[in-house]
C-alpha atoms as a PDB file:
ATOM      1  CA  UNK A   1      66.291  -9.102  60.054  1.00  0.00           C
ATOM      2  CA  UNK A   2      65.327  -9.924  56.497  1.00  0.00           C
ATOM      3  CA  UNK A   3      63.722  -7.209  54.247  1.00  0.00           C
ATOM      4  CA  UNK A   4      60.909  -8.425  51.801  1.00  0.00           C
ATOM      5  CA  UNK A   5      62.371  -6.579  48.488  1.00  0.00           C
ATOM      6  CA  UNK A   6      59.408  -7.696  46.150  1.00  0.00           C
ATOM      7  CA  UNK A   7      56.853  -5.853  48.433  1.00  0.00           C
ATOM      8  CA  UNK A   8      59.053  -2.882  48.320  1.00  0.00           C
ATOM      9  CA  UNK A   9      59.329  -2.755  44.606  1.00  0.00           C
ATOM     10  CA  UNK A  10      55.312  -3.085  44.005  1.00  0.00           C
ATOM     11  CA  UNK A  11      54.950  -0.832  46.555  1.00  0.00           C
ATOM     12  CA  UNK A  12      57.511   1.905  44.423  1.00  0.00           C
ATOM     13  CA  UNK A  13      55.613   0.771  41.201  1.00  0.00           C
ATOM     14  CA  UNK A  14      52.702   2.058  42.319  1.00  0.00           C
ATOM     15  CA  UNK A  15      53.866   5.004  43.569  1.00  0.00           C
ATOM     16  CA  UNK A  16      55.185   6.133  39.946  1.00  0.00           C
ATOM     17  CA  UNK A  17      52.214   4.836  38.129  1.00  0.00           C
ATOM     18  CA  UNK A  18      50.432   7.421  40.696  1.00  0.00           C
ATOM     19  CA  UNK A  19      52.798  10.091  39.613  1.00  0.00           C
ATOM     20  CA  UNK A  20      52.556   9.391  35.910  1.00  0.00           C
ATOM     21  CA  UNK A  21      48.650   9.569  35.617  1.00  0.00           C
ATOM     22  CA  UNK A  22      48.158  12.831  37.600  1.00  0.00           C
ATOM     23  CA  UNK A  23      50.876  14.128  35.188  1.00  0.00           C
ATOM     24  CA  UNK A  24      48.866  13.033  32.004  1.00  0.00           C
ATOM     25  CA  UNK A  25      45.885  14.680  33.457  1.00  0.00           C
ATOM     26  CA  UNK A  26      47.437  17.847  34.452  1.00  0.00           C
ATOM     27  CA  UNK A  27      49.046  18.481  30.656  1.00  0.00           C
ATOM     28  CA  UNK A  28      45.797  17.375  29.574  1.00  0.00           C
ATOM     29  CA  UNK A  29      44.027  19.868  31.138  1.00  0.00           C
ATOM     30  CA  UNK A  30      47.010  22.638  29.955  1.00  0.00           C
ATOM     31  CA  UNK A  31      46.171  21.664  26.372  1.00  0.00           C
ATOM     32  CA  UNK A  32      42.240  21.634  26.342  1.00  0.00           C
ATOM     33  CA  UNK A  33      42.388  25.380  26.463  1.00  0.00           C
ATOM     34  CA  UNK A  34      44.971  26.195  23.875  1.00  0.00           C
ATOM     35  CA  UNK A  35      43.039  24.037  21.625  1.00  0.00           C
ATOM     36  CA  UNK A  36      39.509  25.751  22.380  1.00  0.00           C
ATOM     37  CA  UNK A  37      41.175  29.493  22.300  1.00  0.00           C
ATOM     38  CA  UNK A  38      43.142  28.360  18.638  1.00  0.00           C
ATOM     39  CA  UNK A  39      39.300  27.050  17.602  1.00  0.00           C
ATOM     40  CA  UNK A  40      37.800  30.567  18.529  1.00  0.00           C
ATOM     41  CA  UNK A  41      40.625  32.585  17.040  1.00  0.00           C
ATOM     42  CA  UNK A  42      39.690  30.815  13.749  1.00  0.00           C
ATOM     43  CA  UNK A  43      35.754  31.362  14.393  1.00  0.00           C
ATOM     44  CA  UNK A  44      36.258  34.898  15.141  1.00  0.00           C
ATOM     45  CA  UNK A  45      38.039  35.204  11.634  1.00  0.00           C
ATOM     46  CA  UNK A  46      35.020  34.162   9.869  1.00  0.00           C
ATOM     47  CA  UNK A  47      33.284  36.345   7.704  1.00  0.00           C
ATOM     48  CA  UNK A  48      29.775  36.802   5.515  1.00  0.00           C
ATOM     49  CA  UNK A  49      30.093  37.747   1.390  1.00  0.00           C
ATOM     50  CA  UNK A  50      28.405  37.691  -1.330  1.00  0.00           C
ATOM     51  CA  UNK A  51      29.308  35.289  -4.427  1.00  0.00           C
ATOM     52  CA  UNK A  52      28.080  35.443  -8.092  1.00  0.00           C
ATOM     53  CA  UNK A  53      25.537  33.060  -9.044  1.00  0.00           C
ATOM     54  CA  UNK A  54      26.565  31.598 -12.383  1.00  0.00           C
ATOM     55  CA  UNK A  55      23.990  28.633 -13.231  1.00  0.00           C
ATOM     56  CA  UNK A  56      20.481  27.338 -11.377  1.00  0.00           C
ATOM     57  CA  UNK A  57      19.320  24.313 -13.012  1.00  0.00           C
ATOM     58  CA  UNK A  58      16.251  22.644 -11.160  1.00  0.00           C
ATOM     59  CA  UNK A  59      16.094  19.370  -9.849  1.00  0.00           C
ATOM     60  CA  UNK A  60      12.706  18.259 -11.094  1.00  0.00           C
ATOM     61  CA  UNK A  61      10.753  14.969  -9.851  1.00  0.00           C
ATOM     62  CA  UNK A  62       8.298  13.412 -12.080  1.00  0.00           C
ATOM     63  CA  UNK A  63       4.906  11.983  -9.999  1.00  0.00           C
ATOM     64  CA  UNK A  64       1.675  11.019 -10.899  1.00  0.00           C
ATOM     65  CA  UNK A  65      -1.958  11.220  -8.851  1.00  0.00           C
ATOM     66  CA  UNK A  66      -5.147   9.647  -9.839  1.00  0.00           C
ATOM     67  CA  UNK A  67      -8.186  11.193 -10.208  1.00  0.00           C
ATOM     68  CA  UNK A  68     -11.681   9.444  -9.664  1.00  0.00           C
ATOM     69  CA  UNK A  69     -14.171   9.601 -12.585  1.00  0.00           C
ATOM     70  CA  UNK A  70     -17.702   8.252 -12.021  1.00  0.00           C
ATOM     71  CA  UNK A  71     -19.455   7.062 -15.386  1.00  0.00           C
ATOM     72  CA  UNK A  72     -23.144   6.085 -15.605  1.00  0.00           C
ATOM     73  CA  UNK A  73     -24.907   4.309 -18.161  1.00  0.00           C
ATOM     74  CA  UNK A  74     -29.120   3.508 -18.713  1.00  0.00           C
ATOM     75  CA  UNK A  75     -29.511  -0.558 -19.130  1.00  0.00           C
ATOM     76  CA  UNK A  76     -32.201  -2.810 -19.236  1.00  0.00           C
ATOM     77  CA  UNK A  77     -32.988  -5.154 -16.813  1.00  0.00           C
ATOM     78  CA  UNK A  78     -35.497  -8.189 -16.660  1.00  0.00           C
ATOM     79  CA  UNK A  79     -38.020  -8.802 -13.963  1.00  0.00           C
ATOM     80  CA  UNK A  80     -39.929 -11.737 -13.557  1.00  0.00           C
ATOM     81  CA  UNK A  81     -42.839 -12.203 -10.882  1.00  0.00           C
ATOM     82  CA  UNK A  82     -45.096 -15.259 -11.211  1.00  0.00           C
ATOM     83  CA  UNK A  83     -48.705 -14.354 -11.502  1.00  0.00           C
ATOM     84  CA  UNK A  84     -51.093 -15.140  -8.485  1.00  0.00           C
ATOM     85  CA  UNK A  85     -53.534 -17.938  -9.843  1.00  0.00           C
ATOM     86  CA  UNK A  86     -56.070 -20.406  -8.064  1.00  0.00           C
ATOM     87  CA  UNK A  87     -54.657 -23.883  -7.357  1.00  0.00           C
ATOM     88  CA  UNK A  88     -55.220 -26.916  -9.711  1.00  0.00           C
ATOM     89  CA  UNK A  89     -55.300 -30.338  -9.692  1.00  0.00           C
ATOM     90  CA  UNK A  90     -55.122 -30.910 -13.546  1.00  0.00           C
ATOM     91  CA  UNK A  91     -51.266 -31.703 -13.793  1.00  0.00           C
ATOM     92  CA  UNK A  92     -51.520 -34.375 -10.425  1.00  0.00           C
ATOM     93  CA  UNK A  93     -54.887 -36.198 -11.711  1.00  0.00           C
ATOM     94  CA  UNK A  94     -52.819 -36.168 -15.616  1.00  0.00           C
ATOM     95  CA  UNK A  95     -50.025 -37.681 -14.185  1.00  0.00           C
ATOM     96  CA  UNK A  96     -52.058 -40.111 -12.195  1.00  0.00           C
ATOM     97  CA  UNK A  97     -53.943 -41.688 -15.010  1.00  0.00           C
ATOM     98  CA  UNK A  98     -50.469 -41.928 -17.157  1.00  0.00           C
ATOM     99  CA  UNK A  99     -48.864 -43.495 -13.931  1.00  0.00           C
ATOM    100  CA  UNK A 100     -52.029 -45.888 -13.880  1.00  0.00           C
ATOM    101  CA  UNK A 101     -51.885 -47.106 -17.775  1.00  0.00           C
ATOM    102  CA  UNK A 102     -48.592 -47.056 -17.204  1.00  0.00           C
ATOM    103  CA  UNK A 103     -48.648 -49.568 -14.577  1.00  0.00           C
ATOM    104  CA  UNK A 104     -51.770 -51.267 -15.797  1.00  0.00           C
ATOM    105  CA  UNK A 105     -49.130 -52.158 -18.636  1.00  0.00           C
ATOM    106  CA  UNK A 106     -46.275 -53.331 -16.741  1.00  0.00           C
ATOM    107  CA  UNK A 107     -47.701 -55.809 -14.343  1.00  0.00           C
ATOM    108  CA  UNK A 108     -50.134 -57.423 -17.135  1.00  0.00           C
ATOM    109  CA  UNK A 109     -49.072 -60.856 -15.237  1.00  0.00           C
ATOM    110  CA  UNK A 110     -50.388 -61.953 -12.285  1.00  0.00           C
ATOM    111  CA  UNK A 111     -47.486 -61.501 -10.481  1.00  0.00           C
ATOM    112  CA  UNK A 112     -46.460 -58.511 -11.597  1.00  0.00           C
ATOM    113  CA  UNK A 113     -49.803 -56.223 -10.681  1.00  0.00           C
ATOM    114  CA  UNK A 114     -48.354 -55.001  -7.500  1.00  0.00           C
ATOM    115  CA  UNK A 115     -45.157 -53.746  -9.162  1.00  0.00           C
ATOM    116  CA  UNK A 116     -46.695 -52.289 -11.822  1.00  0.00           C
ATOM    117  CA  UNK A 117     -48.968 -50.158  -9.743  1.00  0.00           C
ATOM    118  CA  UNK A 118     -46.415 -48.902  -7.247  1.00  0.00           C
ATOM    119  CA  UNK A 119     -43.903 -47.729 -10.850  1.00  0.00           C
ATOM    120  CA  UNK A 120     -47.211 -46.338 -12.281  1.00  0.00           C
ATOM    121  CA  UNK A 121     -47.145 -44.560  -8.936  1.00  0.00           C
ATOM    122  CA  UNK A 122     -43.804 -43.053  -9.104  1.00  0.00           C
ATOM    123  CA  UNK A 123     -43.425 -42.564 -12.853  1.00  0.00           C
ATOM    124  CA  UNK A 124     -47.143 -40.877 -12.733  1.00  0.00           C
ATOM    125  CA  UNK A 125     -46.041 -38.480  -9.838  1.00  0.00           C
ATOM    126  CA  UNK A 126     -43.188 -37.587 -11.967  1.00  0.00           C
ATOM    127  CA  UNK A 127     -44.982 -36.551 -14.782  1.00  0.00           C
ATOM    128  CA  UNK A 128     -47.641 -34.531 -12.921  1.00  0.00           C
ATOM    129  CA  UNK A 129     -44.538 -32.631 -11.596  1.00  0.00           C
ATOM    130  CA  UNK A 130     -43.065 -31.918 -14.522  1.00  0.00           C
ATOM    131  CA  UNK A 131     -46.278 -30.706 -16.440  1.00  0.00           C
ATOM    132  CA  UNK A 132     -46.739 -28.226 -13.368  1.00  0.00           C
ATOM    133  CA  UNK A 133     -43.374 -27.071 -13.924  1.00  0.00           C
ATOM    134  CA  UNK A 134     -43.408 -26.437 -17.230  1.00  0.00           C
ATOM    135  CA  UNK A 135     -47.137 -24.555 -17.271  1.00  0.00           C
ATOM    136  CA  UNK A 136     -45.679 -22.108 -14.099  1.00  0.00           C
ATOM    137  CA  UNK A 137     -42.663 -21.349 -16.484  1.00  0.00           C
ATOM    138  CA  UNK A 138     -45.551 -19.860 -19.116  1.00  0.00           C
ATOM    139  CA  UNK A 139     -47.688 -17.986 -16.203  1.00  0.00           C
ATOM    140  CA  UNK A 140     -44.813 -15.679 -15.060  1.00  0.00           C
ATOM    141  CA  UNK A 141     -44.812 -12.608 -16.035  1.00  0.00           C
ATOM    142  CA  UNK A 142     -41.739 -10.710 -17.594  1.00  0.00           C
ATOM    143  CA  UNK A 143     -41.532  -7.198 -17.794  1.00  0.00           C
ATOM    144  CA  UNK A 144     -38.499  -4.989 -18.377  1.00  0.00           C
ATOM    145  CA  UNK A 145     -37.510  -1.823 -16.480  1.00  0.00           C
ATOM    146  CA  UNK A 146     -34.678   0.893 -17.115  1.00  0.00           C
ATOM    147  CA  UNK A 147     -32.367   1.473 -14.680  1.00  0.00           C
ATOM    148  CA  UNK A 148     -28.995   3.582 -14.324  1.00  0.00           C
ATOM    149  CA  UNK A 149     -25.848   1.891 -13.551  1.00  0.00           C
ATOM    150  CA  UNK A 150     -22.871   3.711 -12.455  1.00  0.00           C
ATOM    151  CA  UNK A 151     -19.093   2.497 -11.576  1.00  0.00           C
ATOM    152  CA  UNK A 152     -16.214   4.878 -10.670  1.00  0.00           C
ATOM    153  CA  UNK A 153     -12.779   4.623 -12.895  1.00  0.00           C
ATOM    154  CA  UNK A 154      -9.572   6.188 -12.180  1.00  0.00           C
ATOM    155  CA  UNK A 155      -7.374   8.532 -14.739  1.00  0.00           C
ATOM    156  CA  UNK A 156      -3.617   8.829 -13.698  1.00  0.00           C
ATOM    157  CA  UNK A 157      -2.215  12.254 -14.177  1.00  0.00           C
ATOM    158  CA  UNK A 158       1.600  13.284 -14.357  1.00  0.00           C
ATOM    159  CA  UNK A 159       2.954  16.311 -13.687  1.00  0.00           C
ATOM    160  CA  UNK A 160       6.534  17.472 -12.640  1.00  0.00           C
ATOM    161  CA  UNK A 161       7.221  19.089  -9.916  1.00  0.00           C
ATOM    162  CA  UNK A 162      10.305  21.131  -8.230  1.00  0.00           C
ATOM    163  CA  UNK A 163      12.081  20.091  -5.361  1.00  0.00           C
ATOM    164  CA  UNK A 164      15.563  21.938  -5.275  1.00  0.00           C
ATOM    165  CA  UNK A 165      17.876  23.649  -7.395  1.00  0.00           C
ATOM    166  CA  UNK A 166      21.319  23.031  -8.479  1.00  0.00           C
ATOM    167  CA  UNK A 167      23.277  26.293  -7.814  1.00  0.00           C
ATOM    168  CA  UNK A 168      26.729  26.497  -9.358  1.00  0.00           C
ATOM    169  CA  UNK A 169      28.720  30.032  -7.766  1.00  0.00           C
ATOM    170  CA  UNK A 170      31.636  31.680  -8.122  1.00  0.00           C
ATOM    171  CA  UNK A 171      33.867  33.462  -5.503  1.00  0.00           C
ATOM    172  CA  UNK A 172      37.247  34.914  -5.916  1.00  0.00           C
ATOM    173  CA  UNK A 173      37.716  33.284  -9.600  1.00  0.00           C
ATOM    174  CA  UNK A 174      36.804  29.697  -7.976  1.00  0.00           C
ATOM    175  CA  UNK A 175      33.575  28.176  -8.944  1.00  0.00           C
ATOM    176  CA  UNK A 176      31.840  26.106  -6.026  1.00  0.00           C
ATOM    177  CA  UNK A 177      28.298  23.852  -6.406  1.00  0.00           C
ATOM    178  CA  UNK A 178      25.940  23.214  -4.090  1.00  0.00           C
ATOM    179  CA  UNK A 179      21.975  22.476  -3.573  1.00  0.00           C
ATOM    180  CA  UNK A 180      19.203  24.446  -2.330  1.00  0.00           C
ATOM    181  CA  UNK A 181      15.832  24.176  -1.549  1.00  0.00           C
ATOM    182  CA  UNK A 182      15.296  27.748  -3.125  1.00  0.00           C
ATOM    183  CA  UNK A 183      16.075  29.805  -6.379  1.00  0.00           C
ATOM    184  CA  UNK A 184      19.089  31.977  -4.919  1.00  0.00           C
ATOM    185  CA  UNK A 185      18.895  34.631  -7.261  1.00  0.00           C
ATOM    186  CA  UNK A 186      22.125  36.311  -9.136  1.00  0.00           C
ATOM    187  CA  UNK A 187      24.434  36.398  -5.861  1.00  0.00           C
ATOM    188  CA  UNK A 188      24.142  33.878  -2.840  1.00  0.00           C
ATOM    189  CA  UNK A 189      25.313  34.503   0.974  1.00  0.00           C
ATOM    190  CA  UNK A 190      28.883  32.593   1.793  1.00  0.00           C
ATOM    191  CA  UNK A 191      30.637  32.306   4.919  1.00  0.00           C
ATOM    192  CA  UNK A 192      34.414  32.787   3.968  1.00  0.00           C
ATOM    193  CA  UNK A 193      36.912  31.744   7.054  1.00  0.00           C
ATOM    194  CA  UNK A 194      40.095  32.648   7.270  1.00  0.00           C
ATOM    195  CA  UNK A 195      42.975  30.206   8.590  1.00  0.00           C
ATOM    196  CA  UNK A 196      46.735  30.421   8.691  1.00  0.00           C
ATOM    197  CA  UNK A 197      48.536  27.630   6.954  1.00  0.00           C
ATOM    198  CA  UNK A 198      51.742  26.459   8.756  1.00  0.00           C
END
């Protein structure tokens, strides 16, 4: 009868692999109390004091804000309505009889009276225009009126404020440093613990 020696020797490594983990985990477990009853020994030898305060110097931030300021000022400004008048004819019928010599001019010829009267036409249109332009510029009337203007500006202000202090301490003839949000006073609270040095 032949005997299968590899499955014998996995089936031995296993077994010590077994052995060798639940032995980790069992002198794990042994330590994980020393270590937490060491840890409270050296909390329980903690104590409160007071220390000398030797030097606050405050740690001051520089910041700005701006502040609205609304300025107003009178000024003059110009109106201009156009004044309610009856229509007229006179700058159309002007233009017309300019347009008409106009053309009468240009198409002297025979052959020429038809385009002379059709540029009378258009340059006589184009003078009546203008003429009723320039009269409506002279019938509006302009009057001025005071009114108050305002606009709001912005001055920037700076101004320092605190946001900590720098507190230097001494305790036992050994001079510490550290920060606080608040003026400690002369003496400051310290927690002092006391460990044994192997």
């Amino acid at each position: 009868m032949k005997i299968d020696y590899r499955i014998q020797t996995s089936g031995l490594r296993r077994v010590v692999m077994k052995k060798l983990i639940v032995s980790g985990l069992v002198a794990l477990s042994l330590l994980v109390p020393l270590a937490e009853a060491g840890s409270r020994n050296h909390r329980d030898n903690a104590h409160r004091d007071y220390a000398k305060v030797t030097r606050v110097d405050p740690i001051v931030v520089q910041s700005e804000r701006r502040i609205p300021r609304r300025e107003c000022w009178d000024e003059e400004v110009r109106y201009e309505t156009p004044r309610h008048q009856r229509k007229s004819y006179t700058a159309p019928i002007l233009g017309g009889i300019i347009g008409g010599a106009l053309g009468n001019e240009l198409g002297a010829g025979g052959d020429n009276k038809k385009v002379g009267a059709v540029v009378g036409a258009v340059l006589g249109a184009s003078i009546g225009n203008d003429l009723k332009q320039n009269r409506s510029q002279y019938d509006n009337r302009v009057h001025y009126r005071t009114e108050t203007r305002c606009s709001v500006e912005h001055d920037v202000e700076y101004y320092e404020r605190v946001t900590g202090y720098n507190v230097t301490y001494r305790y036992q003839g050994r001079t510490y440093h550290t920060q606080m949000d608040r003026h400690p006073g002369k003496r400051i609270r310290v927690r002092v613990n006391v460990v044994p040095v192997s």
